[in-house]
C-alpha atoms as a PDB file:
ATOM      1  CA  UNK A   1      -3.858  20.612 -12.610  1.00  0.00           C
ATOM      2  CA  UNK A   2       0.065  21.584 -11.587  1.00  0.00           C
ATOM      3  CA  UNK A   3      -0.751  20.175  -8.441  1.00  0.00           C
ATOM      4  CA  UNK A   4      -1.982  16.070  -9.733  1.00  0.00           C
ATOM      5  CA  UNK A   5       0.322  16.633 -11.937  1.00  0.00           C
ATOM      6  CA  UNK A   6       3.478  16.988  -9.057  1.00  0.00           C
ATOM      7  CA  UNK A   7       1.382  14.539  -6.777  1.00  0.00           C
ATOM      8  CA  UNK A   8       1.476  11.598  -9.657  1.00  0.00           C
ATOM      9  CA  UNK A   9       5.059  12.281 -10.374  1.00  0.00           C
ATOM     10  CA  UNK A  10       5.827  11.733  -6.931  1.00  0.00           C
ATOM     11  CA  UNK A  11       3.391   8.853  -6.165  1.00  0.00           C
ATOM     12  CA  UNK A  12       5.640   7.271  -8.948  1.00  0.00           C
ATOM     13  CA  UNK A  13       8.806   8.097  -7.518  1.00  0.00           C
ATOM     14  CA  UNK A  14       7.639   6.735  -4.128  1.00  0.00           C
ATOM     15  CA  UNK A  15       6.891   3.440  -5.631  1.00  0.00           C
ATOM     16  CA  UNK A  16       9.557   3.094  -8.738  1.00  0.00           C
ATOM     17  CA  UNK A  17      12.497   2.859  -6.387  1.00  0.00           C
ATOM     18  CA  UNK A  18      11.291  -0.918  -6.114  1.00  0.00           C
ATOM     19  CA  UNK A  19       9.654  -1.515  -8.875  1.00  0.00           C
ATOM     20  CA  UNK A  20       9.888  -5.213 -10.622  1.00  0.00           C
ATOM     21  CA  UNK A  21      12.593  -5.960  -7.759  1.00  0.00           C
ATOM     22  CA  UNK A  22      12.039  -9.013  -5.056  1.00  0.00           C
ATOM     23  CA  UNK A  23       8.862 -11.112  -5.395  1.00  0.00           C
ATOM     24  CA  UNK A  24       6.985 -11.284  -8.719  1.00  0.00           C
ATOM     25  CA  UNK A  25       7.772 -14.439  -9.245  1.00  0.00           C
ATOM     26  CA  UNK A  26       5.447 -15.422  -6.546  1.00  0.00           C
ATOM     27  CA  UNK A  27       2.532 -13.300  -8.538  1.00  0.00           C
ATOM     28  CA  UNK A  28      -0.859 -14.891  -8.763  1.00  0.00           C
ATOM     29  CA  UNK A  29       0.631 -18.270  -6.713  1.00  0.00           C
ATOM     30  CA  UNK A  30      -0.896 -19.255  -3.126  1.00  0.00           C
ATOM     31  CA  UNK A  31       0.033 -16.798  -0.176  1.00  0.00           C
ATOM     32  CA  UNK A  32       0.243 -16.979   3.376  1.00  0.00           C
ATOM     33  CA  UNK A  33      -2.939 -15.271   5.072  1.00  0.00           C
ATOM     34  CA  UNK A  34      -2.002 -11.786   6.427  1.00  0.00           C
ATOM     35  CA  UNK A  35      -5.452 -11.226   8.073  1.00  0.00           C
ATOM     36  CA  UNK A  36      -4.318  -9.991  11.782  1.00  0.00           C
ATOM     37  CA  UNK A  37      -1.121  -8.412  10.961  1.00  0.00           C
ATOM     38  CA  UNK A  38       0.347  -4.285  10.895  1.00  0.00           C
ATOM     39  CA  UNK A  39       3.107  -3.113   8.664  1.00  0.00           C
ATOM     40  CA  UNK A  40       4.578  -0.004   8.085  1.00  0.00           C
ATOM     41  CA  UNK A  41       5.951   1.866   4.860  1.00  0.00           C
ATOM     42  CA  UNK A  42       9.277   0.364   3.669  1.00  0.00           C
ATOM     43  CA  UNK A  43      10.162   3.025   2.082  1.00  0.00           C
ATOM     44  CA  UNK A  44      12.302   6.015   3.882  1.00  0.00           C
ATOM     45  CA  UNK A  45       9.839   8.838   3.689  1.00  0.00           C
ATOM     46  CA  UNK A  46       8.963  10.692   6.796  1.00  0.00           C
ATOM     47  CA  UNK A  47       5.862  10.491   8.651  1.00  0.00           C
ATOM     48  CA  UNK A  48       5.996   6.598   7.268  1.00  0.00           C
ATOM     49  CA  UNK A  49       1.628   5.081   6.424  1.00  0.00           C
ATOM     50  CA  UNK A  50       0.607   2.206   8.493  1.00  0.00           C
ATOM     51  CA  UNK A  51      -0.929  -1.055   7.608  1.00  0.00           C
ATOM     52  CA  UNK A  52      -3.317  -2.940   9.397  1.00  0.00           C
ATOM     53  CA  UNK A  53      -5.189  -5.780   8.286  1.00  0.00           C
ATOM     54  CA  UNK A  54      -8.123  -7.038  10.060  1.00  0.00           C
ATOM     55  CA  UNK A  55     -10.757  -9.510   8.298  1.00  0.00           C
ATOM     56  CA  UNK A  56     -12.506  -7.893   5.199  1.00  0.00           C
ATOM     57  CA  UNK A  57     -10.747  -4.343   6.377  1.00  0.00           C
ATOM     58  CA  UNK A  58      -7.683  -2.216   6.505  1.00  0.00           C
ATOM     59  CA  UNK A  59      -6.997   1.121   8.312  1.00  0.00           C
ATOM     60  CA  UNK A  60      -3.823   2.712   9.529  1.00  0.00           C
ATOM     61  CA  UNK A  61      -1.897   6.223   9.218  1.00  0.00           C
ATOM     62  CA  UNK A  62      -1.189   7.582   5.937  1.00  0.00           C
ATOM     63  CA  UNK A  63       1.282   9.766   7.164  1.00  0.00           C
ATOM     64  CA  UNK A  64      -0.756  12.700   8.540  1.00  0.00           C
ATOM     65  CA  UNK A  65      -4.697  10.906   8.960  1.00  0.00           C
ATOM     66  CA  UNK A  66      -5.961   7.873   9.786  1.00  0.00           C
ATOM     67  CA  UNK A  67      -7.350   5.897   6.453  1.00  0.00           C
ATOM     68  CA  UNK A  68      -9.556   2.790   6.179  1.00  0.00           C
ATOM     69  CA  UNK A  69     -11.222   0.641   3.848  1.00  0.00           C
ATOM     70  CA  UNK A  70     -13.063  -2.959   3.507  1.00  0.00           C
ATOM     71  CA  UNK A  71     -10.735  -5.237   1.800  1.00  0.00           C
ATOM     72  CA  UNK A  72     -10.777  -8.113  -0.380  1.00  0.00           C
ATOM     73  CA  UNK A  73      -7.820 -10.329  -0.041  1.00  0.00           C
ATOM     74  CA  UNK A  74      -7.838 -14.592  -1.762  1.00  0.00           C
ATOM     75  CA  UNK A  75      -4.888 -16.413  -0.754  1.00  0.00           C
ATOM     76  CA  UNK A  76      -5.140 -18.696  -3.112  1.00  0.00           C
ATOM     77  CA  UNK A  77      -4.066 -16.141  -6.146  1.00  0.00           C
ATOM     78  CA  UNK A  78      -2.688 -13.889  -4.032  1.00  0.00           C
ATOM     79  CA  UNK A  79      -5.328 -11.144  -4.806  1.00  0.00           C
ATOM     80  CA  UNK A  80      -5.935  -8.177  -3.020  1.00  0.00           C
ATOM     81  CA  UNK A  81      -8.739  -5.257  -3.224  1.00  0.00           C
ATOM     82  CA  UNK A  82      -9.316  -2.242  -1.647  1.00  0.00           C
ATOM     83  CA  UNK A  83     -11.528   0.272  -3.005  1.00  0.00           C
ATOM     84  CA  UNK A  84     -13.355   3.286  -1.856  1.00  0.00           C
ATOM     85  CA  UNK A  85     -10.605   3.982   0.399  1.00  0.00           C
ATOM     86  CA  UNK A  86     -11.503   6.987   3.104  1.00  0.00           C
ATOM     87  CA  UNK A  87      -9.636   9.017   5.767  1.00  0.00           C
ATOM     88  CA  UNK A  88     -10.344  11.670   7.675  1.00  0.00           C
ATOM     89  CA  UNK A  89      -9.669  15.436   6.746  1.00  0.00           C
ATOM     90  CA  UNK A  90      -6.771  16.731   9.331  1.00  0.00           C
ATOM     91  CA  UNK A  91      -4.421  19.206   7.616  1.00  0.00           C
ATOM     92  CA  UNK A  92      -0.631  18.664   7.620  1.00  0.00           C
ATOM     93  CA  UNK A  93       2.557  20.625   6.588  1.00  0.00           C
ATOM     94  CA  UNK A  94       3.269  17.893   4.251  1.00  0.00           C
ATOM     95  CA  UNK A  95       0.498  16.149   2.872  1.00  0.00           C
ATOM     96  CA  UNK A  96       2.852  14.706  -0.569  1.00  0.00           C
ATOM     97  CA  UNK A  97       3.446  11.264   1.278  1.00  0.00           C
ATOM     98  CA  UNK A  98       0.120  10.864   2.273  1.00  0.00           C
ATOM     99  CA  UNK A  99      -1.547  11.933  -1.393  1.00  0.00           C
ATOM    100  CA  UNK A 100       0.909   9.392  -2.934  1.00  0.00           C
ATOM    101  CA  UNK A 101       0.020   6.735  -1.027  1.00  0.00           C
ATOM    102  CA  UNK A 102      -3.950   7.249  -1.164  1.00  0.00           C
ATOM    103  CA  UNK A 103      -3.977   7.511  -4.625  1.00  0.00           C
ATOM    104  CA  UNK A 104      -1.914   4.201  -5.253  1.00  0.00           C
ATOM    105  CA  UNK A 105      -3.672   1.804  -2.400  1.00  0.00           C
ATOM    106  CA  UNK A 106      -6.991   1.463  -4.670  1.00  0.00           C
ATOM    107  CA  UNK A 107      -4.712   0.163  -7.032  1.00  0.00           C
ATOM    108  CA  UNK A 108      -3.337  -2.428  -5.752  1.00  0.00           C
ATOM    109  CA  UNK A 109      -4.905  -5.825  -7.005  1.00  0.00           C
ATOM    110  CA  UNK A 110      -1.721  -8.383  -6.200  1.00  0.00           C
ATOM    111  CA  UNK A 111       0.035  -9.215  -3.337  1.00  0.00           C
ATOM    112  CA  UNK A 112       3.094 -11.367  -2.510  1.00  0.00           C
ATOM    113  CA  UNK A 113       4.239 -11.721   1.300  1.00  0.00           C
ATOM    114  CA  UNK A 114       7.578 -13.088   2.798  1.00  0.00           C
ATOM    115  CA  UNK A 115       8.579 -13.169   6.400  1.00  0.00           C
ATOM    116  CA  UNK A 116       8.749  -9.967   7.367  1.00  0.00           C
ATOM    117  CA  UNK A 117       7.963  -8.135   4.124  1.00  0.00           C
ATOM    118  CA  UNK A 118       4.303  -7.662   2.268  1.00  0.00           C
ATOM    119  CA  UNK A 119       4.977  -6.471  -1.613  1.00  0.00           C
ATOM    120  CA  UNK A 120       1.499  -4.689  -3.280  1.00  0.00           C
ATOM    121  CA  UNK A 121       1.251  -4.697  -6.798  1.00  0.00           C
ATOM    122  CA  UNK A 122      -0.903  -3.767 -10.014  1.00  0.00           C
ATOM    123  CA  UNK A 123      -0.062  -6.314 -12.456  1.00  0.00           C
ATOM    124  CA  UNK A 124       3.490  -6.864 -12.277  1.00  0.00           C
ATOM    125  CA  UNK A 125       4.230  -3.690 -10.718  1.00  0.00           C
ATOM    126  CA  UNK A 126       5.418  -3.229  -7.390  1.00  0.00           C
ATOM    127  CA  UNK A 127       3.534  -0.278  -5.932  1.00  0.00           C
ATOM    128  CA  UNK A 128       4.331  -0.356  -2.257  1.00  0.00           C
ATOM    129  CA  UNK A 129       6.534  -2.373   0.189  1.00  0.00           C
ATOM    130  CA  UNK A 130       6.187  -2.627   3.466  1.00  0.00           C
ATOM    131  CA  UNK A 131       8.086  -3.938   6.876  1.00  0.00           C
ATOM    132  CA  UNK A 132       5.838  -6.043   9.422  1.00  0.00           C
ATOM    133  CA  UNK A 133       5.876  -4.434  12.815  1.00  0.00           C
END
């Protein structure tokens, strides 16, 4: 219990440092397509998760394993859907980045993108940020 405990608290941190800050404005309004594109973890943890966005499917590197999902992304509000997100099983000396970012990806239901920067959100909140590659 210690241990979800510690992990929430720091899949929190990980994300708070941005929260509410650049794009919500832009929530729920028409966004440019990012089907095709790779990003990577704006954020300065080590061993930094990948993004890559294919049609109707992500995958990448959460930091120690490879991850992947199908996707649901509508331009038109912005929406964006991943759920029964799966990796593989590798162990790590420092799975905390990876366990954050796992247990926030599902959810994600918003996104805003500009340039070179893709915001995910929940609502209002800004979970992750990332830096196109």
């Amino acid at each position: 219990m210690k241990k979800l405990f510690y992990t929430s608290i720091l899949a929190l941190t990980i994300v708070s440092c941005t929260t509410r800050v650049g794009n919500a404005s832009k929530l729920g309004k028409n966004q440019a397509p990012i089907t095709g594109t790779q990003w990577v973890l704006a954020d300065d943890v080590a061993n930094k998760p990948t993004l890559v966005i294919e049609q109707n499917r992500i995958s990448g590197n959460a930091g120690c394993n490879s991850y992947f999902s199908d996707v649901t992304i509508d331009t038109s509000a912005g929406n964006f859907s991943a759920k029964a997100v799966g990796s593989t099983r590798k162990m790590c000396n420092n799975m905390t980045t990876e366990t954050a970012y796992l247990e926030v990806l599902p959810q994600v239901n918003k996104y805003v993108v500009t340039e070179n920067t893709l915001e995910l959100y929940k609502d209002n909140l800004l979970l992750l940020k990332f830096n196109k590659q």
